[in-house]
PDB file of N, CA and C in Angstrom:
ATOM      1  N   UNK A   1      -1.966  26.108  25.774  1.00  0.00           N
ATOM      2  CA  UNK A   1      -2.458  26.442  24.466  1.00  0.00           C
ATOM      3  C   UNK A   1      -3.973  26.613  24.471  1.00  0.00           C
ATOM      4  N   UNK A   2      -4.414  25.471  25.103  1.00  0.00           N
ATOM      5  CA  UNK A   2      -6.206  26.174  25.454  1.00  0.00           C
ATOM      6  C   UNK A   2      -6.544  27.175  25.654  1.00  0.00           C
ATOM      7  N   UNK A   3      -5.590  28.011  26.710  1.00  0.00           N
ATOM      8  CA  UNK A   3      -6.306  29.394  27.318  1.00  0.00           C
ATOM      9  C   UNK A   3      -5.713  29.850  26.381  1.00  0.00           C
ATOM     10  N   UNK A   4      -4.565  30.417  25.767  1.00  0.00           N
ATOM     11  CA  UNK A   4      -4.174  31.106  24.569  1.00  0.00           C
ATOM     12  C   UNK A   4      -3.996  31.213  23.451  1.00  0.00           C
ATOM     13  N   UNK A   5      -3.856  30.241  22.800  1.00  0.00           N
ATOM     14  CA  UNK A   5      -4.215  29.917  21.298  1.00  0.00           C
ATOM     15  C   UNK A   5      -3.290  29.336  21.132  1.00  0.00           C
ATOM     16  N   UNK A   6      -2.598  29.506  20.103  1.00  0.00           N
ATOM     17  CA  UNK A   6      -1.751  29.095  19.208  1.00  0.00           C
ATOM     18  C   UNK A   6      -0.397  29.699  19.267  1.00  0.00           C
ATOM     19  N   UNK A   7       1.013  28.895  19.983  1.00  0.00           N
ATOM     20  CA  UNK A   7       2.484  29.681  20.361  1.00  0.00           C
ATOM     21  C   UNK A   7       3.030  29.315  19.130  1.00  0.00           C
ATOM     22  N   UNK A   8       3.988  29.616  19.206  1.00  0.00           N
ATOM     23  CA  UNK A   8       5.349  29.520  18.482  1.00  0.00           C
ATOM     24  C   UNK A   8       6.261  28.428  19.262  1.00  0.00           C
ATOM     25  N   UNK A   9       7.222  28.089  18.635  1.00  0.00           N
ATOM     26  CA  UNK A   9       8.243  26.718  19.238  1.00  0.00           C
ATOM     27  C   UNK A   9       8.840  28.330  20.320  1.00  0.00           C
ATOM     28  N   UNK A  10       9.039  29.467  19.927  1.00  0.00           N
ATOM     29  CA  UNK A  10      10.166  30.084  20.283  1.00  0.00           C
ATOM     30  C   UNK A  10       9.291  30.415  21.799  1.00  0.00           C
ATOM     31  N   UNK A  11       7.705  30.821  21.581  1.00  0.00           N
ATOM     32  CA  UNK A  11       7.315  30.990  22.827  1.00  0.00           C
ATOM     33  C   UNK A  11       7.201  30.076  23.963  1.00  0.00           C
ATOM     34  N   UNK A  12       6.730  28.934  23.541  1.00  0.00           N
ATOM     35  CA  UNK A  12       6.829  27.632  24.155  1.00  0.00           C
ATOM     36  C   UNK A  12       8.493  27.446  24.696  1.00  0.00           C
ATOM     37  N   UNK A  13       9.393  27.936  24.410  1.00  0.00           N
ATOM     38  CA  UNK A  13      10.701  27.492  24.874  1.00  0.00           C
ATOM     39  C   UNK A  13      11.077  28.683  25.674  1.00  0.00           C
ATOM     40  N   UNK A  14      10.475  29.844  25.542  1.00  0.00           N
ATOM     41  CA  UNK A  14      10.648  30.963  26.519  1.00  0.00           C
ATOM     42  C   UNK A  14       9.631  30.564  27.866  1.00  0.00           C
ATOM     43  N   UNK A  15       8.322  30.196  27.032  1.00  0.00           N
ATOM     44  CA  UNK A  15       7.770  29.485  28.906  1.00  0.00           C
ATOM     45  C   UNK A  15       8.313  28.095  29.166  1.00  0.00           C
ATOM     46  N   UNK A  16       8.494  27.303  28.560  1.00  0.00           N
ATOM     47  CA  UNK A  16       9.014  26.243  29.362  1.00  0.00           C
ATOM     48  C   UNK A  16       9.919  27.058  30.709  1.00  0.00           C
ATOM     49  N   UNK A  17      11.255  28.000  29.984  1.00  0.00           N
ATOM     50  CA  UNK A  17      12.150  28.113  30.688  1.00  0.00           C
ATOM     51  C   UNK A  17      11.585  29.357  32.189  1.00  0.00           C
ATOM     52  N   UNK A  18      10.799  30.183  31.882  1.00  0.00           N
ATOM     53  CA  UNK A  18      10.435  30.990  33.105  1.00  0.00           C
ATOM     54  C   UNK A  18       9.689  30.136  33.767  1.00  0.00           C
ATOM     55  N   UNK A  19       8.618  28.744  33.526  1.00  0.00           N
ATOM     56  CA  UNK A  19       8.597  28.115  34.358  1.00  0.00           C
ATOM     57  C   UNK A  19       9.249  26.926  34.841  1.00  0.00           C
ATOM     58  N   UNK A  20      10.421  27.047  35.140  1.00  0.00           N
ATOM     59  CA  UNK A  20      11.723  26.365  35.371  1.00  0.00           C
ATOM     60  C   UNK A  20      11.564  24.552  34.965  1.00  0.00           C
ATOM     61  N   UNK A  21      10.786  24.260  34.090  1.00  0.00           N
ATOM     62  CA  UNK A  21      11.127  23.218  33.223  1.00  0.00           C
ATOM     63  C   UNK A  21      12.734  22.800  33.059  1.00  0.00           C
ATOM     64  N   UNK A  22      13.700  23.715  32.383  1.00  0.00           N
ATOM     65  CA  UNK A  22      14.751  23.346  31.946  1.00  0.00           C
ATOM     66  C   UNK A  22      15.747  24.822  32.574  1.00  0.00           C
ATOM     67  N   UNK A  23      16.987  24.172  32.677  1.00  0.00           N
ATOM     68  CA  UNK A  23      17.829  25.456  33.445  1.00  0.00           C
ATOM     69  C   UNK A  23      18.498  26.076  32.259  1.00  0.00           C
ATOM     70  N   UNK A  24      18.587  25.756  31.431  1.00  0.00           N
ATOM     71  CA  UNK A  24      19.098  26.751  30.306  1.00  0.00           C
ATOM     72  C   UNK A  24      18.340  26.633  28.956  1.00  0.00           C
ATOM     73  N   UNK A  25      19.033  27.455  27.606  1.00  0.00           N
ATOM     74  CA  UNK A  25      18.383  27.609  26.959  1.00  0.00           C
ATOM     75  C   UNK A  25      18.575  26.495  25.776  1.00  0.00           C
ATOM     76  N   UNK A  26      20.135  26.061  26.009  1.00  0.00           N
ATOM     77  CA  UNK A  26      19.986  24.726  25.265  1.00  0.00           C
ATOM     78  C   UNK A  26      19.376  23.809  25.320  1.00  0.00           C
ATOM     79  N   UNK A  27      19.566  23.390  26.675  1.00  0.00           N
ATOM     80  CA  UNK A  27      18.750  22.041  26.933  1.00  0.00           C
ATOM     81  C   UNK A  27      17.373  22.124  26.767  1.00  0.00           C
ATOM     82  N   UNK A  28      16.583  23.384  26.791  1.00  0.00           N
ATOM     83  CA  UNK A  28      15.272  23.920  26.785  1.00  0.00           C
ATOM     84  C   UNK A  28      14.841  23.528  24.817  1.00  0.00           C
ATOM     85  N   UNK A  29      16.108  24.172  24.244  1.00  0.00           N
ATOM     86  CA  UNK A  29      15.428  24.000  22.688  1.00  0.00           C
ATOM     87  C   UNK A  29      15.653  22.721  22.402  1.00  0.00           C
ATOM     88  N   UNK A  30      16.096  21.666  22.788  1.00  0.00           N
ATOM     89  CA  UNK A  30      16.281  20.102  22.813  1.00  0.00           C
ATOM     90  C   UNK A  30      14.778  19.605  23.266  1.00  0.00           C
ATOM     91  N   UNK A  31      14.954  20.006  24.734  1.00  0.00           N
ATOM     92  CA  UNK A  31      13.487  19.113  25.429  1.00  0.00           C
ATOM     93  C   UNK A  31      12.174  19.429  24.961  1.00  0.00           C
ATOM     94  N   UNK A  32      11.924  20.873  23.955  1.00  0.00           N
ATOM     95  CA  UNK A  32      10.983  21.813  23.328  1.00  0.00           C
ATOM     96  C   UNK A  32      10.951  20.919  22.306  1.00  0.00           C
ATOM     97  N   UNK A  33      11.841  20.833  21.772  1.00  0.00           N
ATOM     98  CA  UNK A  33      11.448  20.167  19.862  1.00  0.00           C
ATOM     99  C   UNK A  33      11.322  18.745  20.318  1.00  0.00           C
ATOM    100  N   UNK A  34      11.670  17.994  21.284  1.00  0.00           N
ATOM    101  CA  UNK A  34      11.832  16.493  21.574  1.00  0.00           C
ATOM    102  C   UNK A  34      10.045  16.621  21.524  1.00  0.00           C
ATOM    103  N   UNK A  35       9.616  17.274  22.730  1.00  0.00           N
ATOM    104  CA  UNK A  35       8.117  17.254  22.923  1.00  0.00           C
ATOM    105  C   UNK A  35       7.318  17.305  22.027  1.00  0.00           C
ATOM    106  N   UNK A  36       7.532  18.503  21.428  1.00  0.00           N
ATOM    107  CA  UNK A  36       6.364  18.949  20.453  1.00  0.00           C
ATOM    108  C   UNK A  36       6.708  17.389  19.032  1.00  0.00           C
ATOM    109  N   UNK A  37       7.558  17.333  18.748  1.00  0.00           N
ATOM    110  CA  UNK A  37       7.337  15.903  18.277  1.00  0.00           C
ATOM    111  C   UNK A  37       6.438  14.946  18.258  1.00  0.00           C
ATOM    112  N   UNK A  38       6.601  14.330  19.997  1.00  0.00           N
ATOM    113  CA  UNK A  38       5.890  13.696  20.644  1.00  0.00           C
ATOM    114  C   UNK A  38       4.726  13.691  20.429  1.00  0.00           C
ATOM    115  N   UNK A  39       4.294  14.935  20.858  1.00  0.00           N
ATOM    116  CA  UNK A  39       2.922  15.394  21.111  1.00  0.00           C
ATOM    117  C   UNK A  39       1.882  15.502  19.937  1.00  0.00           C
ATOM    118  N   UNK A  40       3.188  15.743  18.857  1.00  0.00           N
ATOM    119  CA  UNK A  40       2.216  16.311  17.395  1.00  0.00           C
ATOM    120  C   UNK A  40       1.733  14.840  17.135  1.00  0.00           C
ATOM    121  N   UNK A  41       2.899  13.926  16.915  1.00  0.00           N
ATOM    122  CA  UNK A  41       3.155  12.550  16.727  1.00  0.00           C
ATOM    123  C   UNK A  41       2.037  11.736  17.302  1.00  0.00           C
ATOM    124  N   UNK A  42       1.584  12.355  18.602  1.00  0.00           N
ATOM    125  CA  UNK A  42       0.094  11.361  19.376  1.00  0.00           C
ATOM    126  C   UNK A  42      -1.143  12.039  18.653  1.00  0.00           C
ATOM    127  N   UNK A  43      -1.129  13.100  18.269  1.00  0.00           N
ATOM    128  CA  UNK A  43      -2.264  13.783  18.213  1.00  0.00           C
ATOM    129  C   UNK A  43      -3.113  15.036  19.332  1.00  0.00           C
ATOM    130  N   UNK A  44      -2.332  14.957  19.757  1.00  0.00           N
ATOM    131  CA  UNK A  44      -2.641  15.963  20.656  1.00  0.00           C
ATOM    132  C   UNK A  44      -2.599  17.483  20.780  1.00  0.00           C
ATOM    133  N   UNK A  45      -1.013  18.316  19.967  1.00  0.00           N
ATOM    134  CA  UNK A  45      -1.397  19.214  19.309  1.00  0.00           C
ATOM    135  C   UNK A  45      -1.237  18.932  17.677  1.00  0.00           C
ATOM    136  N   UNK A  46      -1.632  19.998  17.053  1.00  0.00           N
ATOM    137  CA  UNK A  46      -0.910  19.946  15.232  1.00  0.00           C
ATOM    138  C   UNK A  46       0.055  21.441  14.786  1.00  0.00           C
ATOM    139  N   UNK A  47       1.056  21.486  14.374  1.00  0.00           N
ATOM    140  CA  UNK A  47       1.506  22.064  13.762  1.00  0.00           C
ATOM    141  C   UNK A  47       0.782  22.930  12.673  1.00  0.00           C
ATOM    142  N   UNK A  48       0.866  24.714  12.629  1.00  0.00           N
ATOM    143  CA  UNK A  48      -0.247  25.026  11.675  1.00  0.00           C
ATOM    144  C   UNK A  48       0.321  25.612  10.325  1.00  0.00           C
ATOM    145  N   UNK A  49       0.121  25.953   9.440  1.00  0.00           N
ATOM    146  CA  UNK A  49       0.490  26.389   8.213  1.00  0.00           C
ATOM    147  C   UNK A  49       2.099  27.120   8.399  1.00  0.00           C
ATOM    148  N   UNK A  50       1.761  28.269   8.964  1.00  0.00           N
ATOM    149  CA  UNK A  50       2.520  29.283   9.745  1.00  0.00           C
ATOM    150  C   UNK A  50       3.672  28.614  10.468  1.00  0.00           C
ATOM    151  N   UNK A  51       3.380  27.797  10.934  1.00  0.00           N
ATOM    152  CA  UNK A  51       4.946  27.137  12.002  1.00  0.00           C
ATOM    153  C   UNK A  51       4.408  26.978  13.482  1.00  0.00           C
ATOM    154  N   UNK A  52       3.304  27.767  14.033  1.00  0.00           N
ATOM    155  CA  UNK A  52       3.591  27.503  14.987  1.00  0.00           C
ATOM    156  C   UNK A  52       2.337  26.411  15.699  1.00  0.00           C
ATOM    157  N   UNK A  53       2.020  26.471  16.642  1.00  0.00           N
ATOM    158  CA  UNK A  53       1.763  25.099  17.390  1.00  0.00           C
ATOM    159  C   UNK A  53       0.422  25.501  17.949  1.00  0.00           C
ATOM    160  N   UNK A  54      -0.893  24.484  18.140  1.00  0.00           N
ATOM    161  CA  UNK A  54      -2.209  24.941  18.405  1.00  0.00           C
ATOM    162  C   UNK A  54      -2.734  23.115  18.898  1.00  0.00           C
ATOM    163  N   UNK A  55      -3.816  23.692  19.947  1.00  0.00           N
ATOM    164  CA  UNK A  55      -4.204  22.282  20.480  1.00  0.00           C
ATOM    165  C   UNK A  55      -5.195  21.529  18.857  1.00  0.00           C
ATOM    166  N   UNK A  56      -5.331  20.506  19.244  1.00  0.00           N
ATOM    167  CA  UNK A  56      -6.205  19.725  18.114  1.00  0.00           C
ATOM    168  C   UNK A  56      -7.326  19.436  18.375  1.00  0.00           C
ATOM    169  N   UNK A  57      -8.560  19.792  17.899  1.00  0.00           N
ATOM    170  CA  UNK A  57      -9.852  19.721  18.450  1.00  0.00           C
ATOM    171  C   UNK A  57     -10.762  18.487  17.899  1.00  0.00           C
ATOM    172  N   UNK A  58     -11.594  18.339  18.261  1.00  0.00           N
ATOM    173  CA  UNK A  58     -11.975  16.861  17.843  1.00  0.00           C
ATOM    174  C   UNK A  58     -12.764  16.916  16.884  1.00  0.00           C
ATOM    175  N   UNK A  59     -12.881  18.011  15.978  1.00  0.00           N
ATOM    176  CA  UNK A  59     -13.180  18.324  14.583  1.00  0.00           C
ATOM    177  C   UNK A  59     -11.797  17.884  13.478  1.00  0.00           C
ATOM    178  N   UNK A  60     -10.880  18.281  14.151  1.00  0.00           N
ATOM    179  CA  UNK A  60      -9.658  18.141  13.416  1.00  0.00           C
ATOM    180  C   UNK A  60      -9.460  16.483  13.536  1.00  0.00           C
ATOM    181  N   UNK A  61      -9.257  15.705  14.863  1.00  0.00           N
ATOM    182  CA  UNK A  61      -9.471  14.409  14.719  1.00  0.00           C
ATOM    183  C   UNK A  61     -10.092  13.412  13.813  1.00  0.00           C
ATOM    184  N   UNK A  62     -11.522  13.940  13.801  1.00  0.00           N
ATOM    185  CA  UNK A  62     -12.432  13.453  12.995  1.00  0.00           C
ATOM    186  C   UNK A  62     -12.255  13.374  11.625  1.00  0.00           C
ATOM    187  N   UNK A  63     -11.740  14.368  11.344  1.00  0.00           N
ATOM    188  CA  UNK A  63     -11.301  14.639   9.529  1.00  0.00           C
ATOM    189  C   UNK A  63     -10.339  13.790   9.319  1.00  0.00           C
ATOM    190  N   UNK A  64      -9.460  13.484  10.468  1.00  0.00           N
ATOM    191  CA  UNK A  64      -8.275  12.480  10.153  1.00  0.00           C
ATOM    192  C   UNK A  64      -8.406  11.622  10.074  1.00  0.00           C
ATOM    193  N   UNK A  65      -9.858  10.640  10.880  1.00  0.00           N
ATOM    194  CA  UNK A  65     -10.203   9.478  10.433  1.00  0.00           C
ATOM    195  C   UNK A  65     -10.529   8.935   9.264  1.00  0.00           C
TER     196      UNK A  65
END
């Protein structure tokens, strides 16, 4: 997401799978939404208006404090 901006769940689950993360596409949209959970959940990325998914910068942190 650094080098490119901001994906979609749907792009993120199309690269997980070309870089062989997960062998199919089920288990891929399971281990995709499990993560981004996770991840939103630590702070690490945020979810944006739109739906899709962008790193969190430490401007955005800060406001949350």
């Amino acid at each position: 997401m650094n080098a490119v901006g901001a994906l979609s769940r749907d792009d993120l689950r199309r690269l997980s799978l070309q870089e062989g993360y997960f062998t199919d596409a089920g288990s891929a949209d399971r281990g995709v939404h499990a993560t981004l959970l996770n991840v939103v959940k630590a702070g690490l990325i945020r979810q944006l208006p739109n739906g899709n998914f962008a790193p969190a910068t430490m401007l955005d942190l800060r406001r949350a404090m």
